[in-house]
C-alpha atoms as a PDB file:
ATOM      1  CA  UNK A   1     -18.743 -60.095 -22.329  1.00  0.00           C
ATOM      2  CA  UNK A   2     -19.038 -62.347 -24.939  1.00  0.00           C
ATOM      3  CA  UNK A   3     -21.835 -65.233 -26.019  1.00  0.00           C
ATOM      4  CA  UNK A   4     -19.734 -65.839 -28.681  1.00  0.00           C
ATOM      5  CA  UNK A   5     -16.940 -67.784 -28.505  1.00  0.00           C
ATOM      6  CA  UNK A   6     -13.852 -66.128 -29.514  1.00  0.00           C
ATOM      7  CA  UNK A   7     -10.700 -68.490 -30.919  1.00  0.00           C
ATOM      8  CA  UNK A   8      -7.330 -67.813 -29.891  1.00  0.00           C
ATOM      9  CA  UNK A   9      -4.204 -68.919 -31.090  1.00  0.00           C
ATOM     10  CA  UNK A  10      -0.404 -69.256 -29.807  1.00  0.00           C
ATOM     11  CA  UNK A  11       1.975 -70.756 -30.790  1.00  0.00           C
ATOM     12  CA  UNK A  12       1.229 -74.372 -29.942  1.00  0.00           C
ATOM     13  CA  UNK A  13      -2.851 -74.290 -29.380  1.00  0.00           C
ATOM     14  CA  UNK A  14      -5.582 -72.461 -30.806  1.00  0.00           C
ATOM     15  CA  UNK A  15      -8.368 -72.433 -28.000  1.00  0.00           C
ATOM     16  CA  UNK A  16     -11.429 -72.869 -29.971  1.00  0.00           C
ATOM     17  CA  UNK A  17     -15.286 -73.304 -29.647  1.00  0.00           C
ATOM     18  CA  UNK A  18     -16.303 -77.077 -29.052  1.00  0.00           C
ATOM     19  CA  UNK A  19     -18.160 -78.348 -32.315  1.00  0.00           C
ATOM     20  CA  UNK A  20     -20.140 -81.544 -32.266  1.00  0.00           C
ATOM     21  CA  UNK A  21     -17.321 -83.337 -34.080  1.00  0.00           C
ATOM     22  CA  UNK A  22     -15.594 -82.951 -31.387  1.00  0.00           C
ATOM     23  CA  UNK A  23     -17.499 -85.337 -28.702  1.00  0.00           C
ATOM     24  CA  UNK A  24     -15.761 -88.401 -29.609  1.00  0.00           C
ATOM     25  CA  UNK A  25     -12.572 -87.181 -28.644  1.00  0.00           C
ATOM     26  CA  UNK A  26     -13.723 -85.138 -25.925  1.00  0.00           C
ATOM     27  CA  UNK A  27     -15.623 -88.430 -24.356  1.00  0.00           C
ATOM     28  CA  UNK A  28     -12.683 -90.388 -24.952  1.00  0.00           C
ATOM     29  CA  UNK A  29      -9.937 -87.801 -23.114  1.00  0.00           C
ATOM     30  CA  UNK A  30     -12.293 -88.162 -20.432  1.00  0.00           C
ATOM     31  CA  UNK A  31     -12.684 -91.862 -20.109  1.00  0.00           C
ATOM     32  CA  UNK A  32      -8.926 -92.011 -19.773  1.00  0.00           C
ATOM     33  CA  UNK A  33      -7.671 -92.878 -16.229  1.00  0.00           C
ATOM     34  CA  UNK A  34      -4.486 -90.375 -16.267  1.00  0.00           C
ATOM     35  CA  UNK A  35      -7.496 -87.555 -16.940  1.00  0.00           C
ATOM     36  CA  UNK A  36      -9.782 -88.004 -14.213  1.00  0.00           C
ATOM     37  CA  UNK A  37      -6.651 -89.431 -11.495  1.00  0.00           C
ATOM     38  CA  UNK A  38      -7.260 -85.838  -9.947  1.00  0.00           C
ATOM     39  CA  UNK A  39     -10.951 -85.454 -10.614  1.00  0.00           C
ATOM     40  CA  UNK A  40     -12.631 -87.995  -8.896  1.00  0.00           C
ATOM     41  CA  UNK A  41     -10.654 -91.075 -10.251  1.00  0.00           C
ATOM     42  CA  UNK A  42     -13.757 -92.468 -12.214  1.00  0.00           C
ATOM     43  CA  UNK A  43     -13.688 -92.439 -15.910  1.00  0.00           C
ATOM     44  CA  UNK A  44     -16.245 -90.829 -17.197  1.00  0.00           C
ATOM     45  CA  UNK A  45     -18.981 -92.602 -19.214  1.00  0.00           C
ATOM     46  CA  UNK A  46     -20.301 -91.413 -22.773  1.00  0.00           C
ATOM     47  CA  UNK A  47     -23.226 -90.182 -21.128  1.00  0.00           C
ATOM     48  CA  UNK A  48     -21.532 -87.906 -18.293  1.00  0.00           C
ATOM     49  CA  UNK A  49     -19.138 -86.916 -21.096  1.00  0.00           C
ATOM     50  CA  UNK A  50     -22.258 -85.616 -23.296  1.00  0.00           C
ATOM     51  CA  UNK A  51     -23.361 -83.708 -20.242  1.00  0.00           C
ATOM     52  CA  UNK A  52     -20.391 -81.841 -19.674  1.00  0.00           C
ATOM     53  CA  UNK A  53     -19.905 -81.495 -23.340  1.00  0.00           C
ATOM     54  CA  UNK A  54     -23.379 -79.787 -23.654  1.00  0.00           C
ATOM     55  CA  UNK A  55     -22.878 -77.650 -20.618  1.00  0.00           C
ATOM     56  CA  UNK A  56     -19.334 -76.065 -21.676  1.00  0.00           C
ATOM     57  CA  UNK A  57     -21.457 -74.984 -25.040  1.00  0.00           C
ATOM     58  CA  UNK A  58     -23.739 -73.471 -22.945  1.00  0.00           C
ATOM     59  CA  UNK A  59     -22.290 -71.950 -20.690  1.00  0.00           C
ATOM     60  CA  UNK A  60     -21.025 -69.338 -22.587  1.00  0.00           C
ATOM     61  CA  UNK A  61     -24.686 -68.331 -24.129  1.00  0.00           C
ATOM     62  CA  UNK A  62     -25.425 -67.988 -19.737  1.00  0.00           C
ATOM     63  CA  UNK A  63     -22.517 -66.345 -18.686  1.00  0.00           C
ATOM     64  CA  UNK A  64     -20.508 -65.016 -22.065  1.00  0.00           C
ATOM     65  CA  UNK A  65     -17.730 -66.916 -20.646  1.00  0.00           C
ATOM     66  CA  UNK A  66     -16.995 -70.473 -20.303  1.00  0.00           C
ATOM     67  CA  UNK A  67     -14.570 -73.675 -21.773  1.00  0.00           C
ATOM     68  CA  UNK A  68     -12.488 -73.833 -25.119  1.00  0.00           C
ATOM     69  CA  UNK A  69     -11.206 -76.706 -26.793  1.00  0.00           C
ATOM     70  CA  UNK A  70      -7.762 -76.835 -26.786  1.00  0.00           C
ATOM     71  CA  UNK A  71      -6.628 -77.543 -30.302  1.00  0.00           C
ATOM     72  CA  UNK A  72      -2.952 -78.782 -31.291  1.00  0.00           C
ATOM     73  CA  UNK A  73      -1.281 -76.372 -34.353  1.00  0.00           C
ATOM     74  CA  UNK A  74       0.940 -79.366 -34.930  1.00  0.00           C
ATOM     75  CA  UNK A  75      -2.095 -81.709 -35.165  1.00  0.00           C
ATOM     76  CA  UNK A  76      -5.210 -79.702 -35.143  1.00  0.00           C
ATOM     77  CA  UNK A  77      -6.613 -82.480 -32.968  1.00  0.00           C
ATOM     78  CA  UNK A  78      -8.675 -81.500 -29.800  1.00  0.00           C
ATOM     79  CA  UNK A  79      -5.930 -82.383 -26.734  1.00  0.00           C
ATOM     80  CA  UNK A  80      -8.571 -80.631 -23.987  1.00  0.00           C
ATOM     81  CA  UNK A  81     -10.078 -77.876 -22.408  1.00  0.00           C
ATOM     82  CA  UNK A  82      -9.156 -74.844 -20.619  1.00  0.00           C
ATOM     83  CA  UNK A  83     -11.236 -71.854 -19.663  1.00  0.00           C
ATOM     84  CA  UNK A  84     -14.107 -70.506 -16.936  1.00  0.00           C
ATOM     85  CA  UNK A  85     -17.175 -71.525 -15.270  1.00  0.00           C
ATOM     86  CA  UNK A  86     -19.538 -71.390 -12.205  1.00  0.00           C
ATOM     87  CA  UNK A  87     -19.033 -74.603 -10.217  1.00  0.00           C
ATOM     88  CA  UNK A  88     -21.777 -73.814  -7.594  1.00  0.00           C
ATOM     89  CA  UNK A  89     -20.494 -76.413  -5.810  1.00  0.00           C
ATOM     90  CA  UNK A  90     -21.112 -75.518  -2.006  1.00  0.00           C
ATOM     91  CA  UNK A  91     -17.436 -74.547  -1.211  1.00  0.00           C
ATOM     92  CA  UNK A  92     -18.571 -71.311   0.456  1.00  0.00           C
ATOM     93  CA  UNK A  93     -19.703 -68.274  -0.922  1.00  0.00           C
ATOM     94  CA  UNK A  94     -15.991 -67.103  -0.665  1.00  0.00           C
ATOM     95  CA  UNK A  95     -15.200 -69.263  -3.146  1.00  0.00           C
ATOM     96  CA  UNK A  96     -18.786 -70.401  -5.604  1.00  0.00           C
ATOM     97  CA  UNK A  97     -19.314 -66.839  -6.232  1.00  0.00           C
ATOM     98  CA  UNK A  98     -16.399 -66.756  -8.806  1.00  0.00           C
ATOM     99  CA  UNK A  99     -15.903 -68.199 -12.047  1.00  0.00           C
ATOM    100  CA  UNK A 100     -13.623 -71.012 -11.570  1.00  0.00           C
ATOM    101  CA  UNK A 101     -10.707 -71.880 -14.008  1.00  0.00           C
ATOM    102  CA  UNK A 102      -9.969 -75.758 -14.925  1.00  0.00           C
ATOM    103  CA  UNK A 103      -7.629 -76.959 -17.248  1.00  0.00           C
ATOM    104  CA  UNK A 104      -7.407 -80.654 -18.829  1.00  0.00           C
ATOM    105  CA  UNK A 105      -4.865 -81.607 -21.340  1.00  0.00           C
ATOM    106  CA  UNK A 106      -4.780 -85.292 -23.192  1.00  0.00           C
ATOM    107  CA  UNK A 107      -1.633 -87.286 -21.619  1.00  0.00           C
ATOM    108  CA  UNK A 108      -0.465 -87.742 -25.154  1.00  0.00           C
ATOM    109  CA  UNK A 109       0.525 -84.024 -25.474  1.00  0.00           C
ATOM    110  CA  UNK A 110       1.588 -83.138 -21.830  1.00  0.00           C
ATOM    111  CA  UNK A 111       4.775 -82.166 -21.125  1.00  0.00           C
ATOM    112  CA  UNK A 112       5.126 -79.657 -23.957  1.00  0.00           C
ATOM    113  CA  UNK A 113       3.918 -76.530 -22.837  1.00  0.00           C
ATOM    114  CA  UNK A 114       1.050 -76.499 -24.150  1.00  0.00           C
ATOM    115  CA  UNK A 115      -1.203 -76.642 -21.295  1.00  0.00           C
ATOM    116  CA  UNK A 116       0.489 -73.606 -19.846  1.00  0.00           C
ATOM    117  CA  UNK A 117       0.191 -71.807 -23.314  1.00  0.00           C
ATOM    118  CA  UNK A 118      -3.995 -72.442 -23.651  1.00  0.00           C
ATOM    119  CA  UNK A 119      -4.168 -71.467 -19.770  1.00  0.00           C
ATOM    120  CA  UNK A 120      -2.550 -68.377 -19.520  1.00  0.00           C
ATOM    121  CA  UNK A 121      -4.143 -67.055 -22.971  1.00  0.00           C
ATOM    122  CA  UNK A 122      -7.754 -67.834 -21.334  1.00  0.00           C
ATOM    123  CA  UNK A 123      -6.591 -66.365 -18.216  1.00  0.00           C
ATOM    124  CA  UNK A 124      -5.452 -63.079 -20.284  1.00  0.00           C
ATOM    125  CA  UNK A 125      -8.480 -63.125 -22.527  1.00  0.00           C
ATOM    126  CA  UNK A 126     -10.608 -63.400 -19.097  1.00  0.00           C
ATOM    127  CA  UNK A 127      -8.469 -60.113 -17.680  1.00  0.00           C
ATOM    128  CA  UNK A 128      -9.010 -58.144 -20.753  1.00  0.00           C
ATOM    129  CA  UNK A 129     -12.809 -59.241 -21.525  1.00  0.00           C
ATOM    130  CA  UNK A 130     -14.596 -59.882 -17.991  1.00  0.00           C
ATOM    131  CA  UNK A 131     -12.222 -59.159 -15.081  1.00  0.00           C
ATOM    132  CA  UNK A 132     -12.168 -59.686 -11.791  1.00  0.00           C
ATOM    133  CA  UNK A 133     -11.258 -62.674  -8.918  1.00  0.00           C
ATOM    134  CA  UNK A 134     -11.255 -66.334 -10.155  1.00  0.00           C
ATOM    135  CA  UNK A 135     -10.770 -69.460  -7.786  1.00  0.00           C
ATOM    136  CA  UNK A 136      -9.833 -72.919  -8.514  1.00  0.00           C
ATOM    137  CA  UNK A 137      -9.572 -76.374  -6.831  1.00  0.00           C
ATOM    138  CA  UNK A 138      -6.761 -78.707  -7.117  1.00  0.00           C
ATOM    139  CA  UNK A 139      -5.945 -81.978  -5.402  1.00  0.00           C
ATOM    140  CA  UNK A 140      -3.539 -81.516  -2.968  1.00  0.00           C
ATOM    141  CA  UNK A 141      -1.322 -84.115  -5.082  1.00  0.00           C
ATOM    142  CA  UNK A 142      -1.428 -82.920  -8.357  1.00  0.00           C
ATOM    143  CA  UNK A 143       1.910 -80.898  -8.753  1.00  0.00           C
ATOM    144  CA  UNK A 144       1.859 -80.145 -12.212  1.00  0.00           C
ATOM    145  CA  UNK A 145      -1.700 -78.154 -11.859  1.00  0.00           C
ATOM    146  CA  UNK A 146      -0.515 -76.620  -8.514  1.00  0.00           C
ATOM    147  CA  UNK A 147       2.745 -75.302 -10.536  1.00  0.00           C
ATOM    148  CA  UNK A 148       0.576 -74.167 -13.531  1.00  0.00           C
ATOM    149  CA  UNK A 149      -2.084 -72.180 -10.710  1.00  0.00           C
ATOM    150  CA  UNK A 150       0.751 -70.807  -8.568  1.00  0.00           C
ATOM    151  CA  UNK A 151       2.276 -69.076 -12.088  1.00  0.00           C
ATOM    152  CA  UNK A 152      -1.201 -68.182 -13.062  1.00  0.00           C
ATOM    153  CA  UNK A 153      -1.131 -65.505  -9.712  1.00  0.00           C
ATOM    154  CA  UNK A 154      -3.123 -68.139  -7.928  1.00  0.00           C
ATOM    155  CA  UNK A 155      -2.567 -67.863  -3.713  1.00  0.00           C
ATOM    156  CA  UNK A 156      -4.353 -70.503  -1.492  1.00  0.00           C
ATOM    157  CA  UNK A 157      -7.415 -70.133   0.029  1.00  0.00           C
ATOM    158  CA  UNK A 158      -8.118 -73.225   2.143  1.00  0.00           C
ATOM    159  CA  UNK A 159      -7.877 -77.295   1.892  1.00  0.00           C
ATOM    160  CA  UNK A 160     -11.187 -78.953   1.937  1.00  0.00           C
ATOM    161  CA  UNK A 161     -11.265 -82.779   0.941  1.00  0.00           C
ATOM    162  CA  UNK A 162     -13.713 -83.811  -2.027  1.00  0.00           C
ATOM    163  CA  UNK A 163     -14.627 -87.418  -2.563  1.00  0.00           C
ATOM    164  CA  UNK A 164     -12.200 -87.904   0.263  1.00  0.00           C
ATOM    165  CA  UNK A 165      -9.029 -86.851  -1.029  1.00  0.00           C
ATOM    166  CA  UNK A 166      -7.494 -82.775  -0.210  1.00  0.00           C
ATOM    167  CA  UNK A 167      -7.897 -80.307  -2.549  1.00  0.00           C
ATOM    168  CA  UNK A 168      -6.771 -76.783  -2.379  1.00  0.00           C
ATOM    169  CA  UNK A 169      -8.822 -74.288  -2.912  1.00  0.00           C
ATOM    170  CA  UNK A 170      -7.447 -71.074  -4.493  1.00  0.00           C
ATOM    171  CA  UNK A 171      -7.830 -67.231  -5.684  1.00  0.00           C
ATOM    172  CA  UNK A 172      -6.792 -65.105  -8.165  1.00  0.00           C
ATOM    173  CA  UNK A 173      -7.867 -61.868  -7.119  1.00  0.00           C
ATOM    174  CA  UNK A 174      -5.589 -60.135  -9.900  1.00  0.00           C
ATOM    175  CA  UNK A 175      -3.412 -60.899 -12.863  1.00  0.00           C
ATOM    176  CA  UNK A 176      -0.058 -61.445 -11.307  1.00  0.00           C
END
C-alpha cells in the first residue's frame, strides 16, 4: 500500500492529492444543495468542510489508501472526490470492516463521464494496489450513483435508512 498519494490521469480527470489550495473549492462543492441532496441534505459549513478536508489527507498516511481530488483536464479545476475510506459507521461488521468507496462530482461537470472515468480508475488502482471486498451506501433514490455502483461490480447487500431516508448498502467482493 501506499502513504503516498499516487495521481492518475484519463482522459477527462486526473485524480490527484488534495493540496491546501484546494479547500475553497472543496468547501464550496460541498455547501452546494445538488451535492449533499443524497448525503444528508444539509450543506455543509466551512468548518465540517475543513474536517473532512483534513481527514481525506489523512487518511491515506493511516490506511495508504483514501480520497483524490478529481481534477478536470479541460479545466484543471477540482470538480470532486472519488476514492476509499473506513466509514466505521455502525452498519454491521459485514459491512464497516471494508473500505468504502464514495464518489462526489461538482453539478457543473456532471453528465460528461467524468465521474465514471475518476471512479473506475480508483476502483482499478484499489484492485491492483490493495485488493479485496469494498462496500458502499447509496440512497435508495439516487439513480445516477446506483448506475455508476451496479457497473462498478457492486451487488446489494441490504437497505437500512440513514437520517430517515433508504439507502442501499452494497459489496464489491471482486472486480467485475
Amino acid at each position: 500500500m501506499s502513504r503516498v498519494v499516487p495521481t492518475i490521469n484519463t482522459k477527462g480527470v486526473t485524480l490527484r492529492a488534495l493540496r491546501p489550495d484546494d479547500f475553497d473549492r472543496y468547501a464550496a462543492i460541498w455547501a452546494m444543495p445538488e451535492v449533499v441532496q443524497y448525503t444528508g441534505g444539509v450543506p455543509w459549513s466551512r468548518s465540517r468542510a475543513w474536517d473532512s478536508f483534513l481527514r481525506n489527507a489523512g487518511h491515506w498516511q493511516m490506511t495508504g489508501f483514501g480520497q483524490w481530488a478529481i481534477e478536470a483536464q479541460s479545466s484543471k479545476s477540482l470538480v470532486g472526490q472519488t476514492g476509499f475510506f473506513y466509514g466505521v459507521r455502525g452498519l454491521g461488521a459485514d459491512f464497516d470492516a471494508y473500505p468504502e468507496a464514495g464518489w462526489v462530482l461538482s453539478p457543473d461537470v456532471q453528465g460528461r463521464g467524468l465521474g465514471r472515468q475518476a471512479a473506475q480508475a480508483a476502483h482499478d488502482w484499489f484492485d491492483r494496489v490493495v485488493t479485496g471486498p469494498l462496500v458502499c451506501r447509496i440512497a435508495s433514490d439516487n439513480a445516477v450513483s446506483l448506475r455508476l455502483a451496479d457497473a462498478l461490480g457492486y451487488k446489494p447487500m441490504r437497505q437500512t435508512e440513514e437520517d430517515g431516508a433508504p439507502v442501499e448498502l452494497m459489496i464489491r467482493k471482486s472486480p467485475p
